[in-house]
N, C-alpha and C. Protein backbone atom coordinates (compact mmCIF):
# COMPACT_ATOMS: atom_id res chain seq x y z
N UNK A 1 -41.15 -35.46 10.35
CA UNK A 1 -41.41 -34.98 9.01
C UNK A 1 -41.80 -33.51 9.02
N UNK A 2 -42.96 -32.94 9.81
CA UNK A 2 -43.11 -31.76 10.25
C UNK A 2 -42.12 -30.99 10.61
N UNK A 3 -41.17 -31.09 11.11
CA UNK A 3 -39.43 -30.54 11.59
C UNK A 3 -38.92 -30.31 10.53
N UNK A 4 -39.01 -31.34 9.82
CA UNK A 4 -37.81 -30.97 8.45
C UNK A 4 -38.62 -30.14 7.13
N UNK A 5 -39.86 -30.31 7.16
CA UNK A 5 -40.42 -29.21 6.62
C UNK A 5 -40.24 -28.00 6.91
N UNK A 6 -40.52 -27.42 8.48
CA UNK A 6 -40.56 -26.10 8.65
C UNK A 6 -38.68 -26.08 8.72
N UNK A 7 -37.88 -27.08 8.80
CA UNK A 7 -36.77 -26.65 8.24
C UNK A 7 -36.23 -26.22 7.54
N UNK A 8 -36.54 -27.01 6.18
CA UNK A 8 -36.73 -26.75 4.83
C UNK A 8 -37.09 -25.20 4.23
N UNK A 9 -38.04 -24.79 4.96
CA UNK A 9 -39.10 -23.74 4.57
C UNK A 9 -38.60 -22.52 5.27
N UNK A 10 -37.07 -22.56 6.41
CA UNK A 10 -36.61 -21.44 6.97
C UNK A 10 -35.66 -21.06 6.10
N UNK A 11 -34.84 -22.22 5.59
CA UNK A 11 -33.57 -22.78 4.91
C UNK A 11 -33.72 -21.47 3.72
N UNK A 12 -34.97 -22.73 3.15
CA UNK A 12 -35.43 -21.07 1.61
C UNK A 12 -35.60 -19.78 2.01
N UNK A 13 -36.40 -19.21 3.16
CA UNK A 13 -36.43 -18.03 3.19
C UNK A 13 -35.11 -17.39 3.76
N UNK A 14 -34.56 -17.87 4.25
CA UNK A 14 -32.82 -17.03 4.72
C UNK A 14 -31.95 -17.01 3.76
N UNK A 15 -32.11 -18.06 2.51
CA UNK A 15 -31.51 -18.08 1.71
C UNK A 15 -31.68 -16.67 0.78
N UNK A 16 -32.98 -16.64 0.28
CA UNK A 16 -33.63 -15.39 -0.51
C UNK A 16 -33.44 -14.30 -0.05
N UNK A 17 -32.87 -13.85 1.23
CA UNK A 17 -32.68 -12.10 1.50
C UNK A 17 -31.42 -11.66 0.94
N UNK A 18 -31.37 -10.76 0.96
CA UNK A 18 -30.49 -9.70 0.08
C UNK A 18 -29.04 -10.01 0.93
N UNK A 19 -28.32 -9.55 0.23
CA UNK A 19 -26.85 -9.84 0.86
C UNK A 19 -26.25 -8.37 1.02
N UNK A 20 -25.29 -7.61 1.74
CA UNK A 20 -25.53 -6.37 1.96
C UNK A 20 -23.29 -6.77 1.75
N UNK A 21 -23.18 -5.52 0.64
CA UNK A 21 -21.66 -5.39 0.45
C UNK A 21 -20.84 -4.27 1.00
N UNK A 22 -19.79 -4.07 2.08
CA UNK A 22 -19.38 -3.47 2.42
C UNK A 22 -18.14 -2.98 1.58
N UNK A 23 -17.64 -1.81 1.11
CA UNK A 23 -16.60 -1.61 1.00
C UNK A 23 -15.55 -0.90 1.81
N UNK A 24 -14.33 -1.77 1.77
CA UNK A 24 -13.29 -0.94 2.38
C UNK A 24 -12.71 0.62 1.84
N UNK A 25 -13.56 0.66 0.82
CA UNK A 25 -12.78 1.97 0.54
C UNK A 25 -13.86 3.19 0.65
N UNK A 26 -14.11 3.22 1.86
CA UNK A 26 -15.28 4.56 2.21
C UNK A 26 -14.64 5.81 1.74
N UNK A 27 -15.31 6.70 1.26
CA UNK A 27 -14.81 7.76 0.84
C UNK A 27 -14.37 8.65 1.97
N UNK A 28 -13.51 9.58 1.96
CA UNK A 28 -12.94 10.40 2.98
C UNK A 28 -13.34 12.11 2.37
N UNK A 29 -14.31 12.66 3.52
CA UNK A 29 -14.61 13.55 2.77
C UNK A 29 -13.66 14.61 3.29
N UNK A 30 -13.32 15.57 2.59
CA UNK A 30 -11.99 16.85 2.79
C UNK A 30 -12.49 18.08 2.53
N UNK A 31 -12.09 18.33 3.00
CA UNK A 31 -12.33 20.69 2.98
C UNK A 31 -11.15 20.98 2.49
N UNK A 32 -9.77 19.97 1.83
CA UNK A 32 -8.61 20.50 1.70
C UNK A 32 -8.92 21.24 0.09
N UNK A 33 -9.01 22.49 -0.85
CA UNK A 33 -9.05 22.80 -1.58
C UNK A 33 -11.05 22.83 -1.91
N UNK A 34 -11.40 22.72 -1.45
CA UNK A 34 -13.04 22.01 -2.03
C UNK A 34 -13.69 23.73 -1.60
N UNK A 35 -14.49 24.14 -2.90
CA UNK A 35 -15.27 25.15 -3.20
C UNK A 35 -16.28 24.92 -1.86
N UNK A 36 -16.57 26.05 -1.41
CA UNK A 36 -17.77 26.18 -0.03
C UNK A 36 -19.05 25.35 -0.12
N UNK A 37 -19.55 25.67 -1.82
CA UNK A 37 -20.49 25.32 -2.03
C UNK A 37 -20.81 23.78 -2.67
N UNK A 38 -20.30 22.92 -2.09
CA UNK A 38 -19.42 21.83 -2.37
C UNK A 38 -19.24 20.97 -1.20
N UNK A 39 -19.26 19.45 -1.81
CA UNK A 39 -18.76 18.62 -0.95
C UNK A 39 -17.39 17.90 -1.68
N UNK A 40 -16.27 17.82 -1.24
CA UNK A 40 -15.45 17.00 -1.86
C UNK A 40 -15.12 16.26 -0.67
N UNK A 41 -14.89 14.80 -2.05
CA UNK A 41 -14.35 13.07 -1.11
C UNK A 41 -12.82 12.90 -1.78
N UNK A 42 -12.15 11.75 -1.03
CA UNK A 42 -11.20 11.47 -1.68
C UNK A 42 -11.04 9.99 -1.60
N UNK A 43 -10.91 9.15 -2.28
CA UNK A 43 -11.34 7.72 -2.36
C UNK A 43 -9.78 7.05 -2.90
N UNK A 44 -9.21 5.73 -2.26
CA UNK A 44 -8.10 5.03 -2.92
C UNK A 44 -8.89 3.46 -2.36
N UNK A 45 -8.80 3.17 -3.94
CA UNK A 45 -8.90 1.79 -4.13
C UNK A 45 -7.73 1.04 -4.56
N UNK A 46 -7.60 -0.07 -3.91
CA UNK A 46 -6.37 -1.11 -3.61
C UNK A 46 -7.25 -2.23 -4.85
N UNK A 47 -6.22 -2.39 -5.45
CA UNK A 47 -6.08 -3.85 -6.19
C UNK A 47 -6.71 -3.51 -7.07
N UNK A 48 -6.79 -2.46 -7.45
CA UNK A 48 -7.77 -2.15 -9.15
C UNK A 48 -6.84 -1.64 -9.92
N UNK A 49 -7.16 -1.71 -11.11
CA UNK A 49 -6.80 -1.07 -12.55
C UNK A 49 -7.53 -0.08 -13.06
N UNK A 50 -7.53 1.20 -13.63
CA UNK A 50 -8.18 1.95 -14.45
C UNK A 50 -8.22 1.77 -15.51
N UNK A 51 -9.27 1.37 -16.45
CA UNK A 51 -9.25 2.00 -17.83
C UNK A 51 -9.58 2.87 -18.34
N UNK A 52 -9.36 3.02 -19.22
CA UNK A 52 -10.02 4.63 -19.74
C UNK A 52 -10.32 3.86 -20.88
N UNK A 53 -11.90 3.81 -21.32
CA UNK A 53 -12.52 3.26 -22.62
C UNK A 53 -13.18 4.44 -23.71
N UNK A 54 -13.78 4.51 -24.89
CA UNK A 54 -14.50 5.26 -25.55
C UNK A 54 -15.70 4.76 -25.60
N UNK A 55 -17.39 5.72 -25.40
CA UNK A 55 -18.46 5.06 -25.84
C UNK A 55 -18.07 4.92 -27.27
N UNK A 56 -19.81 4.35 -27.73
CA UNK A 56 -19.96 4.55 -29.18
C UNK A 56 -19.89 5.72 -30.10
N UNK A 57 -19.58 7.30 -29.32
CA UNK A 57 -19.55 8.44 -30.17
C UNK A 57 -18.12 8.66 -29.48
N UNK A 58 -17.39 7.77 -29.17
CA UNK A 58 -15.65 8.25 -28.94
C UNK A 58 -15.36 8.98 -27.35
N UNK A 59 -16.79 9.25 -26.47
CA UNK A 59 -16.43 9.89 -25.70
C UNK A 59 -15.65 9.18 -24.40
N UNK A 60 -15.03 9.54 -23.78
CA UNK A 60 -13.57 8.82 -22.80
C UNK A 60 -14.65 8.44 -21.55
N UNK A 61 -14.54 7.53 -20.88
CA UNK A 61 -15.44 6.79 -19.49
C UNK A 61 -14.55 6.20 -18.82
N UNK A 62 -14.14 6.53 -17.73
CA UNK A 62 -13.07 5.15 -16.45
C UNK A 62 -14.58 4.20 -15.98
N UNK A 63 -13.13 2.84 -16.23
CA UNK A 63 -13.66 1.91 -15.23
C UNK A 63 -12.84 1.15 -14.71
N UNK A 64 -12.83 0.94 -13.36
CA UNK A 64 -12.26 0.37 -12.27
C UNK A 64 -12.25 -1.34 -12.63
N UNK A 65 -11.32 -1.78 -12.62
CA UNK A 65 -11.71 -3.15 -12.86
C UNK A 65 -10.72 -4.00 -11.80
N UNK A 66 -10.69 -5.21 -11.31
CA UNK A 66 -9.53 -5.90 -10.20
C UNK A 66 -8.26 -6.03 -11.18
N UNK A 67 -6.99 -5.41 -10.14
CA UNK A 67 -5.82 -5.38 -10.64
C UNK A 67 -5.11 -5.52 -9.54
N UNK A 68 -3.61 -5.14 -9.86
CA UNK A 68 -2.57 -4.93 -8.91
C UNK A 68 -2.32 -3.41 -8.21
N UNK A 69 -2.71 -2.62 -9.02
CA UNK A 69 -2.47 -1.74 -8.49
C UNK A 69 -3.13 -0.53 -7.36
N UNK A 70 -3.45 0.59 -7.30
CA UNK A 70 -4.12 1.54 -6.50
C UNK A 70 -4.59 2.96 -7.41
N UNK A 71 -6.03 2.78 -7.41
CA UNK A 71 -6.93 3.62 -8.25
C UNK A 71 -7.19 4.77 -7.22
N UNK A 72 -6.44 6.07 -7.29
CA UNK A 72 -6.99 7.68 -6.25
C UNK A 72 -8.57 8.20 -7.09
N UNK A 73 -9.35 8.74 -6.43
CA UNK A 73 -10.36 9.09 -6.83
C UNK A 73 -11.00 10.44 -6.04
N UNK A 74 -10.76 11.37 -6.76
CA UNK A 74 -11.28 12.90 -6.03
C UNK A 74 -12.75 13.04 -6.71
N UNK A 75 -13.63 13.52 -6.16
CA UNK A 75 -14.76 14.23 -6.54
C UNK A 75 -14.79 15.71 -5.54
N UNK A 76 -15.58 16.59 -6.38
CA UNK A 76 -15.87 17.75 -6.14
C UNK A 76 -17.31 18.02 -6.43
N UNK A 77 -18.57 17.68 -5.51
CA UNK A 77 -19.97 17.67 -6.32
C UNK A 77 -20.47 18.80 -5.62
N UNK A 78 -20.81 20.10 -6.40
CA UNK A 78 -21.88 20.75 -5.99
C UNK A 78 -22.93 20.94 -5.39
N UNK A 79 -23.14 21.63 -4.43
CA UNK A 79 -24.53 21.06 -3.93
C UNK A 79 -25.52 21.77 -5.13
N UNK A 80 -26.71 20.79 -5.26
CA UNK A 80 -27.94 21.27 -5.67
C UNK A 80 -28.44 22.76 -6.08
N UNK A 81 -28.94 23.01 -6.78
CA UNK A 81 -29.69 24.42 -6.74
C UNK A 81 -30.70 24.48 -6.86
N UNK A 82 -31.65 24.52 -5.79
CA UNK A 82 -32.84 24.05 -5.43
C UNK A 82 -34.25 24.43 -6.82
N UNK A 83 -34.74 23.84 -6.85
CA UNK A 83 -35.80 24.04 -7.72
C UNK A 83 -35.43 24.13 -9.09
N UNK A 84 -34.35 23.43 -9.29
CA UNK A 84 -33.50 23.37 -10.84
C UNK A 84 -33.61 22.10 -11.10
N UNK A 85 -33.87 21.62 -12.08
CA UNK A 85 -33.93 20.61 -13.19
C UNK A 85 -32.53 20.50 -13.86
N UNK A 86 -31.89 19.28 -13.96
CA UNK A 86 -30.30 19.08 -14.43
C UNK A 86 -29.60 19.91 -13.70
N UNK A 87 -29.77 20.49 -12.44
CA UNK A 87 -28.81 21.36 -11.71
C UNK A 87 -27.65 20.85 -11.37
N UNK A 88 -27.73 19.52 -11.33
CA UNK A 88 -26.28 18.67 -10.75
C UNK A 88 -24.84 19.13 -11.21
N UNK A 89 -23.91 19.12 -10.47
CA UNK A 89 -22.58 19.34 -11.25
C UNK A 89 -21.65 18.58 -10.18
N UNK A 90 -20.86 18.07 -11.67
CA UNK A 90 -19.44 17.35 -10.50
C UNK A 90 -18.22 17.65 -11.09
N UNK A 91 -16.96 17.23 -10.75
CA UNK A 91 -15.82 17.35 -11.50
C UNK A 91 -14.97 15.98 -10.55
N UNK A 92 -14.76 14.99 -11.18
CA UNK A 92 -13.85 14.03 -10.84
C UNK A 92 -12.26 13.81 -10.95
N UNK A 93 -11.43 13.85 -10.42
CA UNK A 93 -10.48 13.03 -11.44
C UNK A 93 -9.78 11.55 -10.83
N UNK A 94 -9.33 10.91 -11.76
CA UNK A 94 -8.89 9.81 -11.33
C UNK A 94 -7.25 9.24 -11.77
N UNK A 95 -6.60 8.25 -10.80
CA UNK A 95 -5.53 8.42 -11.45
C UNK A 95 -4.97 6.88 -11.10
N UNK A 96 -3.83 6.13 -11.69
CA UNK A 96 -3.79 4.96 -11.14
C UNK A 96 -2.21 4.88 -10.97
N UNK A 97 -1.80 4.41 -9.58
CA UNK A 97 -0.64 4.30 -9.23
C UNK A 97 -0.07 3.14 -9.18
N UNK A 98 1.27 2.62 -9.60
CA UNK A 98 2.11 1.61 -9.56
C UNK A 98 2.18 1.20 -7.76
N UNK A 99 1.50 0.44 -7.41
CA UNK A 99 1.62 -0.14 -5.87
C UNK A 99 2.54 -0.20 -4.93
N UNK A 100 3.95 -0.13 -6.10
CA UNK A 100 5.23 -1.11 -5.52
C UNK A 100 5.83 -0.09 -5.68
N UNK A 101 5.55 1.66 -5.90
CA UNK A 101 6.36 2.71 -5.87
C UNK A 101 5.64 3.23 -4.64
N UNK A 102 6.78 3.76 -3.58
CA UNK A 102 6.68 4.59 -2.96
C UNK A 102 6.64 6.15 -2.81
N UNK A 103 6.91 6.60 -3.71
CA UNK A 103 7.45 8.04 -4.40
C UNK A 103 7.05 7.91 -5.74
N UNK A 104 6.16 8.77 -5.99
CA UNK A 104 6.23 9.19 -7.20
C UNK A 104 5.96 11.25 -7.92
N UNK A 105 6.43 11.45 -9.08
CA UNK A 105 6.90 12.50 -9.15
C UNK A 105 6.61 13.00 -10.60
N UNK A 106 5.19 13.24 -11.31
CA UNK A 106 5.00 12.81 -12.81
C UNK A 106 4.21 14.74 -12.99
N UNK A 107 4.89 15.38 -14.17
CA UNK A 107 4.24 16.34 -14.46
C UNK A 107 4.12 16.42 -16.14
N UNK A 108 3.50 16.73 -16.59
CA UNK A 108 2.67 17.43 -17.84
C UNK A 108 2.78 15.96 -19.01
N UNK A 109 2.73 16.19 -19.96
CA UNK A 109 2.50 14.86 -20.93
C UNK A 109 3.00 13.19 -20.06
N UNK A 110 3.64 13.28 -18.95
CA UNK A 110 3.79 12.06 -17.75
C UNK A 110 3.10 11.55 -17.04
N UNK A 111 1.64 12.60 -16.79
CA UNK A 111 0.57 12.26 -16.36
C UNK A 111 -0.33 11.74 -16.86
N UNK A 112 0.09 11.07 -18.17
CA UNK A 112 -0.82 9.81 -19.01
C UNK A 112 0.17 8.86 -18.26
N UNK A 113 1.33 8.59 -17.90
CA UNK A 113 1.65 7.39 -17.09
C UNK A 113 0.11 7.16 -16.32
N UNK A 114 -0.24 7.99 -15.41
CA UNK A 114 -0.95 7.26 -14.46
C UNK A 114 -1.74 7.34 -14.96
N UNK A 115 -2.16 7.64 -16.04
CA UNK A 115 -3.55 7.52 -16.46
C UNK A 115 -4.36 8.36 -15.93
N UNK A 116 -4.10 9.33 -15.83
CA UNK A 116 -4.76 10.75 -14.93
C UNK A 116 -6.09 11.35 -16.45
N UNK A 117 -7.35 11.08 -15.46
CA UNK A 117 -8.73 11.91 -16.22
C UNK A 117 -9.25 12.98 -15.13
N UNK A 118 -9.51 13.99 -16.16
CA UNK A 118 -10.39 14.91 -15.27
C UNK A 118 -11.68 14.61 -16.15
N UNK A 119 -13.28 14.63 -14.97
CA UNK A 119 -14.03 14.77 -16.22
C UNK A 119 -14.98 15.55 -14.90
N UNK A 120 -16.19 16.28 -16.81
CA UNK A 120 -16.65 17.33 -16.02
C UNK A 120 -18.32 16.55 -16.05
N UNK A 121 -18.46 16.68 -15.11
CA UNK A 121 -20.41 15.98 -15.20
C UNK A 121 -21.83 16.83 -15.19
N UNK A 122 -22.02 17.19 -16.14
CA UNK A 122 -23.13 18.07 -15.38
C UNK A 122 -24.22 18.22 -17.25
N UNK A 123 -25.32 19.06 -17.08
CA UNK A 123 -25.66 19.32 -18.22
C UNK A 123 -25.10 20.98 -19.20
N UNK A 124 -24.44 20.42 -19.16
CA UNK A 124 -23.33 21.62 -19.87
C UNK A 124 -23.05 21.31 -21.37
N UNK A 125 -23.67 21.70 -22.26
CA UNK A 125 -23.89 21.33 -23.53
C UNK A 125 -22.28 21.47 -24.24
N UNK A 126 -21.96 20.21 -24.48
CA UNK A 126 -20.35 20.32 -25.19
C UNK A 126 -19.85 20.56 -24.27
N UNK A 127 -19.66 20.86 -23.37
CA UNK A 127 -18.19 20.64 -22.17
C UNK A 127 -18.58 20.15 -20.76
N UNK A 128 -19.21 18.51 -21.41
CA UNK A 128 -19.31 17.77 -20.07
C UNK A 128 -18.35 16.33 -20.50
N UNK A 129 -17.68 15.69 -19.52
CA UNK A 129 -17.19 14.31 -20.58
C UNK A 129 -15.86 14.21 -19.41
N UNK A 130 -15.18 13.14 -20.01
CA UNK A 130 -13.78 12.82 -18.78
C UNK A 130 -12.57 13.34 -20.33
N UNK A 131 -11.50 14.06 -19.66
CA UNK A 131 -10.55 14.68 -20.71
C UNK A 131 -9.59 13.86 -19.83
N UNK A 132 -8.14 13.50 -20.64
CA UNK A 132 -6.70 12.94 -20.48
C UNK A 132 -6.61 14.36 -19.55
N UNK A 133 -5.70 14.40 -18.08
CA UNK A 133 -4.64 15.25 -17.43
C UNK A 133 -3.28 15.19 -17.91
N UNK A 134 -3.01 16.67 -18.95
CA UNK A 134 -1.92 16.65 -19.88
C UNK A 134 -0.98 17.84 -19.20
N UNK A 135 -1.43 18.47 -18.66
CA UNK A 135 -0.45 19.76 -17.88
C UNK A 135 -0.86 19.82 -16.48
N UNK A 136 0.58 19.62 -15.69
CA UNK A 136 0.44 19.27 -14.11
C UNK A 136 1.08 19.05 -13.51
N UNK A 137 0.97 18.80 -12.18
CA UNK A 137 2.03 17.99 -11.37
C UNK A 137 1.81 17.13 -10.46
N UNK A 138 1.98 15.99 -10.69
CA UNK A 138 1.41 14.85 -9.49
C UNK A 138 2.45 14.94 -8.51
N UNK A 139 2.35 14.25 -7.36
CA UNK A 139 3.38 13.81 -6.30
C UNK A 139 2.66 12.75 -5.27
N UNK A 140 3.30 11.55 -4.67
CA UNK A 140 2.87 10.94 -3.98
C UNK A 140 4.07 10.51 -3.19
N UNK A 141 3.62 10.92 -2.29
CA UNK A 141 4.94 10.28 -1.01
C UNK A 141 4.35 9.12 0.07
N UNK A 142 4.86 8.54 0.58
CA UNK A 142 5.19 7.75 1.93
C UNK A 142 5.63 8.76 3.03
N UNK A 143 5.13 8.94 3.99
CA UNK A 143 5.44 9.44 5.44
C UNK A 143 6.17 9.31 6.25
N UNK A 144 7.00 9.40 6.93
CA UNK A 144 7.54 8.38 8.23
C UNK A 144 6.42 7.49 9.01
N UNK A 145 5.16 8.60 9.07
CA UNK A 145 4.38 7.90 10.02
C UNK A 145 3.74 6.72 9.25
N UNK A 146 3.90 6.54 8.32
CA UNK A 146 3.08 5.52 7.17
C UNK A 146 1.69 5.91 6.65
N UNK A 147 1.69 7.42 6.45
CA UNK A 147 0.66 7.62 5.97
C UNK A 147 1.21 8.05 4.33
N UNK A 148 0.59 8.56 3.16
CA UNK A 148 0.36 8.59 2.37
C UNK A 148 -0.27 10.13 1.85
N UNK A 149 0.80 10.91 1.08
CA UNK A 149 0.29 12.10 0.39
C UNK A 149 -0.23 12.09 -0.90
N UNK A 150 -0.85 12.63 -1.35
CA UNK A 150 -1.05 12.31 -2.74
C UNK A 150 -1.32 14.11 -3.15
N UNK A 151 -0.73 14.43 -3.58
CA UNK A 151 -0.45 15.85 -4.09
C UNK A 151 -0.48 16.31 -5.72
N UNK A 152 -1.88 17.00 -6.31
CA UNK A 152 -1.92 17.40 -7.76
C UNK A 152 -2.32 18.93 -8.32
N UNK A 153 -1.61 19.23 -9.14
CA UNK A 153 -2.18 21.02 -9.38
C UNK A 153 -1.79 20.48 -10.96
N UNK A 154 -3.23 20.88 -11.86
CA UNK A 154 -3.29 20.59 -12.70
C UNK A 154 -4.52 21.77 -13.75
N UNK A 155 -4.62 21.59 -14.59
CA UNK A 155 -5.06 22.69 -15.52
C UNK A 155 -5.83 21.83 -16.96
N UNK A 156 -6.76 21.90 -17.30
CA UNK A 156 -7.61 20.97 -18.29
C UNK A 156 -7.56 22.39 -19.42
N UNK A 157 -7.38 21.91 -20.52
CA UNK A 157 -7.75 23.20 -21.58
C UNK A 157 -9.07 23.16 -22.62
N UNK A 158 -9.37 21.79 -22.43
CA UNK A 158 -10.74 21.59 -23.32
C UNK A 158 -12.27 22.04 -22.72
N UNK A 159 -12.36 22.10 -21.60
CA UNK A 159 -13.17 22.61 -20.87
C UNK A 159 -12.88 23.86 -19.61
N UNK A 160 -14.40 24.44 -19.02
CA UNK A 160 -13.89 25.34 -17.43
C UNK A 160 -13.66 23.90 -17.04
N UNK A 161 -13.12 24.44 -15.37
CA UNK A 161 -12.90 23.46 -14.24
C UNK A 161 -13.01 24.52 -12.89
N UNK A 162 -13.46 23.87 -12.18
CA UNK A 162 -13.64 24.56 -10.78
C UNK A 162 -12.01 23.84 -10.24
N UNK A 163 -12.40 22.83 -9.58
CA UNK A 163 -10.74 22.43 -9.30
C UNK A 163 -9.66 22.41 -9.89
N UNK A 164 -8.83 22.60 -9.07
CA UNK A 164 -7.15 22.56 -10.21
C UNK A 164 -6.36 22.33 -9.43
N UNK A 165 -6.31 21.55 -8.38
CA UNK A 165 -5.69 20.99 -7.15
C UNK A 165 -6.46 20.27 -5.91
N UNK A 166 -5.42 19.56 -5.55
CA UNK A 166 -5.86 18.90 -4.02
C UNK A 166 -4.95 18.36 -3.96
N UNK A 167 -4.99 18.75 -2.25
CA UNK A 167 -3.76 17.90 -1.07
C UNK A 167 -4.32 16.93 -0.18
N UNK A 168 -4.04 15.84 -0.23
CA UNK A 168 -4.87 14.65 0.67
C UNK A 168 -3.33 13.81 1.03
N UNK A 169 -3.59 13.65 2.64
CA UNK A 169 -3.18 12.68 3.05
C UNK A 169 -3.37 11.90 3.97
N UNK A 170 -3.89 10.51 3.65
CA UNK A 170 -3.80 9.54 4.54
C UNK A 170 -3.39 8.43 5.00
């Protein structure tokens, strides 16, 4: 009876610890195009969908949700400026690719196919938020070696932007 108590009583506590989630899609950080003062990643998630939703005042937000397809994800985050309050700054964009294309080849009002957002993050009064990528040029190839390019030079007109390109391939 004593046995199956302190059985019992291991059972619950191993049960109650935290569970720890790995993802396969670690970010890959790049120097390809990325400002000095700056860290940029480049992230592809398999089997998701993008949406692009509105809050309650209309403003545009992605969210990743499980799909078929492959969600690219660039960030560009500033480092810090020390002893600043709201100093943060980022610039994202995101884009979502058809899985079952190997090649693809999409520039200016085509880049709502993929659902291409740039958004700008920071405390920047009126020009912080995620904008549609409406003038540009995507490209994504297949390799011989089986790696994967993903190639964009693009231009936002509603806001600045520090980035306006990146070359990643893996």
């Amino acid at each position: 009876m004593k046995n199956i108590i302190i059985f019992g009583l291991l059972l619950i506590i191993s049960a109650c610890s935290s569970s720890k989630v790995s993802s396969t899609n670690s970010p890959h950080v790049t120097n390809t195009n990325c400002p000095e003062d700056g860290v940029c990643t480049f992230e592809v998630f398999h089997k998701k969908t993008l949406n692009i939703k509105k809050d309650g005042i209309g403003a545009l937000y992605p969210e990743l949700t499980e799909g078929k397809n492959i969600v690219i994800k660039f960030e560009y985050k500033r480092n810090e400026i020390p002893y600043t309050a709201d100093g943060g700054y980022s610039e994202i964009i995101y884009a979502e690719i058809d899985a079952s294309k190997k090649e693809i080849n999409l520039n200016n009002e085509g880049l709502l196919e993929a659902k291409m957002v740039y958004g700008r993050i920071c405390f920047c009064r009126g020009e912080t938020g995620y904008y549609p990528i409406k003038k540009g040029d995507f490209k994504v190839s297949t390799n011989k070696d089986g790696t994967t390019t993903y190639d964009l030079t693009f231009k936002i007109q509603e806001v600045p932007q520090i980035i306006t390109s990146f070359h990643e391939t893996l």
